[in-house]
Protein backbone atom coordinates (compact mmCIF):
# COMPACT_ATOMS: atom_id res chain seq x y z
CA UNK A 1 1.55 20.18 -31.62
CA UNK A 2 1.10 17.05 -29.65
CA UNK A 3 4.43 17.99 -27.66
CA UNK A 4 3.29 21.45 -26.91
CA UNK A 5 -0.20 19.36 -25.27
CA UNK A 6 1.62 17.25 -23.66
CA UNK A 7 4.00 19.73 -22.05
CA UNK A 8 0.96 22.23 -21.25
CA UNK A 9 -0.89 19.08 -19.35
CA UNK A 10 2.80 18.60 -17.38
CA UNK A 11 2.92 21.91 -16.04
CA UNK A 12 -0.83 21.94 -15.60
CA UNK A 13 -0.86 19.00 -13.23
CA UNK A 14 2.62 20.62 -11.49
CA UNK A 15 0.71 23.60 -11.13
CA UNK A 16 -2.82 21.72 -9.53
CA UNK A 17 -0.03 19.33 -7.52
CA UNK A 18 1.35 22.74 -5.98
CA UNK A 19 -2.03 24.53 -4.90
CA UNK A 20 -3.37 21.41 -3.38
CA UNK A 21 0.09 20.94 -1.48
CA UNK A 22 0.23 24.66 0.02
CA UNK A 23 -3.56 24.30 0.85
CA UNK A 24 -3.18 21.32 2.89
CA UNK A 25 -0.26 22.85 4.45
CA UNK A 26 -1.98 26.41 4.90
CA UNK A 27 -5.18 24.29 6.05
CA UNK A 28 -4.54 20.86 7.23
CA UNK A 29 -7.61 19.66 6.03
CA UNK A 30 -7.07 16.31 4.25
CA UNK A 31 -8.60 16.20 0.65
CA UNK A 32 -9.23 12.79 0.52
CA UNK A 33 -11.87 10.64 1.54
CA UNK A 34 -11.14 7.88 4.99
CA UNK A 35 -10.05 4.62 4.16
CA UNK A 36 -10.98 2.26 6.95
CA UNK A 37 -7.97 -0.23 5.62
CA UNK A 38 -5.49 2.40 6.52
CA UNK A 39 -7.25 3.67 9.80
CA UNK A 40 -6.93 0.07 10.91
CA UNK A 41 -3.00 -0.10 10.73
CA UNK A 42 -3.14 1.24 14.28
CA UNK A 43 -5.60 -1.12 15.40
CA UNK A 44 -3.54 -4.09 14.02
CA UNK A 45 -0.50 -2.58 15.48
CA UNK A 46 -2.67 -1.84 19.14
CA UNK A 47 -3.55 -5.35 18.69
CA UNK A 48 -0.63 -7.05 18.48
CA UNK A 49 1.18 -5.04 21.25
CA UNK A 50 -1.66 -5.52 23.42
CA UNK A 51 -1.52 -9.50 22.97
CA UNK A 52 2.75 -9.44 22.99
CA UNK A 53 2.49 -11.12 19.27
CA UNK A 54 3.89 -9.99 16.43
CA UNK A 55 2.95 -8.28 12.97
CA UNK A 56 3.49 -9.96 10.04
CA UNK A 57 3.51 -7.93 6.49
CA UNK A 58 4.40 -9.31 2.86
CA UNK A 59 3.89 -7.72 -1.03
CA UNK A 60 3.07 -11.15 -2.80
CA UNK A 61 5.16 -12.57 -5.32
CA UNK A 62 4.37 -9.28 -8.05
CA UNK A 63 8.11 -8.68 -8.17
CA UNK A 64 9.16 -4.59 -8.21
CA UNK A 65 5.48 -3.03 -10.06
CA UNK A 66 3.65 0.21 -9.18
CA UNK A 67 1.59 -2.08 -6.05
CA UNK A 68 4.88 -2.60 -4.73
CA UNK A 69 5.98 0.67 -4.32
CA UNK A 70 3.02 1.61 -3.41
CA UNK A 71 2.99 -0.95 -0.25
CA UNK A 72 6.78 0.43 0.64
CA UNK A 73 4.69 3.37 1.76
CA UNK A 74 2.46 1.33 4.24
CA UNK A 75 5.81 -0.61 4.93
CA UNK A 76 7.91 2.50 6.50
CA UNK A 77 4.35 3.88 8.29
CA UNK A 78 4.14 0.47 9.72
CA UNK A 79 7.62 -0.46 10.72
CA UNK A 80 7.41 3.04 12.84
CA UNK A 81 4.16 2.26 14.58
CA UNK A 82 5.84 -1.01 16.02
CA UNK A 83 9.19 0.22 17.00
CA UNK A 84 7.18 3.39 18.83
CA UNK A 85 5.34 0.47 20.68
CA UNK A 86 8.08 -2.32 20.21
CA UNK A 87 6.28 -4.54 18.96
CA UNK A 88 7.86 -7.59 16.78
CA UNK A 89 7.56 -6.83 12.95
CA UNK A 90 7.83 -9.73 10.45
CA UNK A 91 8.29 -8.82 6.81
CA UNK A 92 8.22 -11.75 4.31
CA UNK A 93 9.36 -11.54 0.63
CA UNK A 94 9.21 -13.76 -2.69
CA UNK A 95 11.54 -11.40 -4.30
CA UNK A 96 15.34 -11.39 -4.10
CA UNK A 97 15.03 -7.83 -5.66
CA UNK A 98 12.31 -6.31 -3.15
CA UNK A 99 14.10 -8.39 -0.05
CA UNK A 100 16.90 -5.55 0.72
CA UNK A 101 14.96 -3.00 -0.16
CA UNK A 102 12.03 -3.87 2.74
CA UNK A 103 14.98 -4.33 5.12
CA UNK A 104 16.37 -1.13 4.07
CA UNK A 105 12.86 0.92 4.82
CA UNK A 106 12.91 -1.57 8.20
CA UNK A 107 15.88 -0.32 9.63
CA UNK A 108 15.54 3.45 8.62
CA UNK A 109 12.09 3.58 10.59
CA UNK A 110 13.73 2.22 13.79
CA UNK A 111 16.49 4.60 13.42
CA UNK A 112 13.73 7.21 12.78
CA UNK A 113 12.01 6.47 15.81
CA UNK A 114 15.68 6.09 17.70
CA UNK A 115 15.49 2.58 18.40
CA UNK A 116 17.90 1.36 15.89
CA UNK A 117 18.93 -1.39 18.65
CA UNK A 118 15.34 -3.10 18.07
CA UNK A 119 15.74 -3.93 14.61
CA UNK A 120 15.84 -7.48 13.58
CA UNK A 121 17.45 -8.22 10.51
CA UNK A 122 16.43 -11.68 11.12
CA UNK A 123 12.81 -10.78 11.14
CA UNK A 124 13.35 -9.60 7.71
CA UNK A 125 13.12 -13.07 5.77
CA UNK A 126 13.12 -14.12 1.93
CA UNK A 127 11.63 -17.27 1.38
CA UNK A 128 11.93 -18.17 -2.51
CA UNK A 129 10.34 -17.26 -5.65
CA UNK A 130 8.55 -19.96 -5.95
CA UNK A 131 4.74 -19.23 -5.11
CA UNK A 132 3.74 -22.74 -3.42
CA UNK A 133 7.55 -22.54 -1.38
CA UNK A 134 7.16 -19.13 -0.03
CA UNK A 135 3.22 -19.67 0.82
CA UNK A 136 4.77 -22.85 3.24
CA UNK A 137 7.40 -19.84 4.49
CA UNK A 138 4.92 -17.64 5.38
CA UNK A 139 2.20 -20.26 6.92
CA UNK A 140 5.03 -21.49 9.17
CA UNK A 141 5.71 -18.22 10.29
CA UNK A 142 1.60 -17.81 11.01
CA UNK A 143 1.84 -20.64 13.39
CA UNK A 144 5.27 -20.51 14.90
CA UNK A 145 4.96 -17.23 15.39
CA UNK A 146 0.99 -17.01 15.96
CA UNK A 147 1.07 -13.56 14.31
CA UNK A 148 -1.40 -11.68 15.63
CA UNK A 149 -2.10 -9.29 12.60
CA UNK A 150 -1.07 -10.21 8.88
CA UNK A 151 -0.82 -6.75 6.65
CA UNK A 152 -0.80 -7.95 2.82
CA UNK A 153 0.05 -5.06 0.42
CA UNK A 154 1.26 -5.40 -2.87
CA UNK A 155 0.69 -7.05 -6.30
CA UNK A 156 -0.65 -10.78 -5.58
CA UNK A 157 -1.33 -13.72 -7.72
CA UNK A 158 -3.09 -17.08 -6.43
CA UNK A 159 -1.23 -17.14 -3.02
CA UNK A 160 -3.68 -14.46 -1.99
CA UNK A 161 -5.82 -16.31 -0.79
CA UNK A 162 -3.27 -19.09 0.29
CA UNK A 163 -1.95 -16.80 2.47
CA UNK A 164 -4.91 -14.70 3.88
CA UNK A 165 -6.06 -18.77 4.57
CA UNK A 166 -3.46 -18.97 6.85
CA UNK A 167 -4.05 -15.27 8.65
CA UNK A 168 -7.38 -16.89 8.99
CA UNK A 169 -6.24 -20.20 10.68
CA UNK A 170 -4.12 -18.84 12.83
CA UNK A 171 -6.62 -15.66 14.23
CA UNK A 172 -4.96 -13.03 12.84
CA UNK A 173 -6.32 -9.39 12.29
CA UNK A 174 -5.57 -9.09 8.53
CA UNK A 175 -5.48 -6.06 5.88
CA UNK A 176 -5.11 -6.25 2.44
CA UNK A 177 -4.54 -3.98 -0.39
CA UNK A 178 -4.13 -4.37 -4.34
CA UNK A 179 -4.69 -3.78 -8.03
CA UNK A 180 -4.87 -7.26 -8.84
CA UNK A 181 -8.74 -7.44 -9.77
CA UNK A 182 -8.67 -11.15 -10.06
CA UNK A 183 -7.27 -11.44 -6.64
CA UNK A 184 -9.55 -8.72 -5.17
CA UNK A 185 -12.87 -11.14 -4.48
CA UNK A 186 -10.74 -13.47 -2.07
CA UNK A 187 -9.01 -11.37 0.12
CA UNK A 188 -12.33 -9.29 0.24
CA UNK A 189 -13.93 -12.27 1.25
CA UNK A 190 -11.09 -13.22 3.44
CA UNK A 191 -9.74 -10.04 5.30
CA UNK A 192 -11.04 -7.62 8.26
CA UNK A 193 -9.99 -5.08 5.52
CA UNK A 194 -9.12 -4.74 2.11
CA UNK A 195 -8.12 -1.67 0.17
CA UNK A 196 -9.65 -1.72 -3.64
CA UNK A 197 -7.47 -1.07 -6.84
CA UNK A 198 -6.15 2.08 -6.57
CA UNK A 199 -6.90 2.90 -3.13
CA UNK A 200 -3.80 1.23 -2.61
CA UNK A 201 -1.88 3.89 -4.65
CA UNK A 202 -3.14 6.82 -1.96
CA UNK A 203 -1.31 4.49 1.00
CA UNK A 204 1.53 6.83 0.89
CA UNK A 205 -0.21 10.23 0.77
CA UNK A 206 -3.17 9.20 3.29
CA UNK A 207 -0.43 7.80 6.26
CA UNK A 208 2.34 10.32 5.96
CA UNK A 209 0.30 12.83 5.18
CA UNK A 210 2.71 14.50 3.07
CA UNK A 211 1.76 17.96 1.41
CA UNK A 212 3.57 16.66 -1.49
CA UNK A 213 2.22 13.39 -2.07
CA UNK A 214 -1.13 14.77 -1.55
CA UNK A 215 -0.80 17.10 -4.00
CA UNK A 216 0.62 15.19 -6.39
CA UNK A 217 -2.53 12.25 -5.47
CA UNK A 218 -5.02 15.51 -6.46
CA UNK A 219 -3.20 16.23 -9.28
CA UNK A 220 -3.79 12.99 -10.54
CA UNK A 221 -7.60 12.71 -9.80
CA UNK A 222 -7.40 16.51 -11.42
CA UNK A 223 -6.42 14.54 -14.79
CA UNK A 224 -8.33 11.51 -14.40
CA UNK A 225 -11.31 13.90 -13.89
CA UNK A 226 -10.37 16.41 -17.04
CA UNK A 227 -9.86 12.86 -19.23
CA UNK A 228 -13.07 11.64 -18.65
CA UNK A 229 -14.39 14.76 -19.34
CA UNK A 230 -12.89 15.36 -22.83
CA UNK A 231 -13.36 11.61 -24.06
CA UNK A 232 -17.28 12.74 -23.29
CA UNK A 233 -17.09 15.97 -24.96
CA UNK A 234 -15.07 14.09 -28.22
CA UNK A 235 -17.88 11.47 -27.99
CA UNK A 236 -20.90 13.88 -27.87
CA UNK A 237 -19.06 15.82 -30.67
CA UNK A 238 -18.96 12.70 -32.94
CA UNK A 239 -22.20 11.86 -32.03
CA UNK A 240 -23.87 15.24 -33.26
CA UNK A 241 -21.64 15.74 -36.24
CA UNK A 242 -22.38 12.18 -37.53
CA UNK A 243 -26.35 13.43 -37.45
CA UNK A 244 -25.00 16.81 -39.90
């Protein structure tokens, strides 16, 4: 029986993922609310193009988890904005696993936007898994550099605010995105903007604008929505058979 549930709320979420998809595409009206973090991408981007300085962009030390992936999204949006207006990316990483893969998403954006020639795989740099090493990394960077917008998206421990610290120091436009609700109050505090818990999981959906990744975002609120409505239902149920 619990199979047969399970398997019904599969196909029911497949199904709500596929109407949502062809309405967008029938429609093109986005079912999902703005999210002034992502708007500002451009802005950073504008920013440092306008100021010849480049964009730095890092996912913490959280190793390969769901904010990860997640920030791959804004990655590949981001590495296209700035080889449309070639403008320097910097991308560091405290994980030897994550480390090819950003370069990977790097270097298929240029060659999406046909400047493969202006990809740096020098400007792709791991620093060490060691929190306090790859903070001094990435502050050197902020000052060699003078980065003139630092993008932070990802799972984060305490270098949070070590690093947006350093955005700070050195002027930077910064935006900031994760699940981490320790970590949330300082880069709130710190940052221009910040996306909250799992605002950061609708990255990918909101910037590509993908008719499947926005159906499959709805689908998901579709089930969050139904869940919260049963556990009420189960709870009100309880409630009024315990008073029989």
């Amino acid at each position: 029986m619990r199979q047969l549930i399970e398997l019904c709320a599969l196909f029911s979420m497949l199904l709500i993922a596929v109407i949502y998809g062809r309405d967008y595409s029938r429609t093109g009206t986005m079912p999902i609310r703005r999210l002034p973090a992502l708007d500002s991408v451009d802005e950073a981007v504008g920013r440092t193009t306008e100021m010849g300085r480049p964009v730095h962009f890092t996912t913490g030390t959280g190793g390969m988890v769901a904010d990860t992936f997640a920030a791959f999204a804004v990655l590949e949006y981001l590495a296209k904005k700035t080889a449309q207006y070639e403008c320097a990316l910097i991308v560091s990483n405290a994980d030897p696993v994550v480390h090819p893969i950003t370069e990977n998403i790097v270097r298929a954006a240029y060659h999406a936007q046909g400047k493969p020639e202006s990809f740096k795989p020098s400007n792709i740099r791991y620093h060490s898994d060691s929190m306090l090493a790859y903070v001094s990394g990435v502050w050197g960077i902020m000052e060699r550099e003078k980065v003139a917008a630092n993008i932070m998206m990802g799972y984060f421990f305490a270098e949070s605010l070590l690093l947006s610290e350093g955005g700070v120091r050195t002027g930077a436009f910064q935006i900031a995105g994760t699940a981490s609700t320790p970590q949330l109050p300082f880069l709130v505090a710190a940052c221009d903007q910040t996306l909250i818990g799992e605002e950061l999981f609708a990255a990918g959906a909101y910037l590509t604008e993908d008719p499947v990744r926005i159906g499959a975002l709805m689908a998901q609120d579709t089930a969050k929505i139904a869940s919260i409505g049963v556990i009420l239902l189960g709870a009100l149920a309880a409630t009024v058979v315990s008073q029989i």
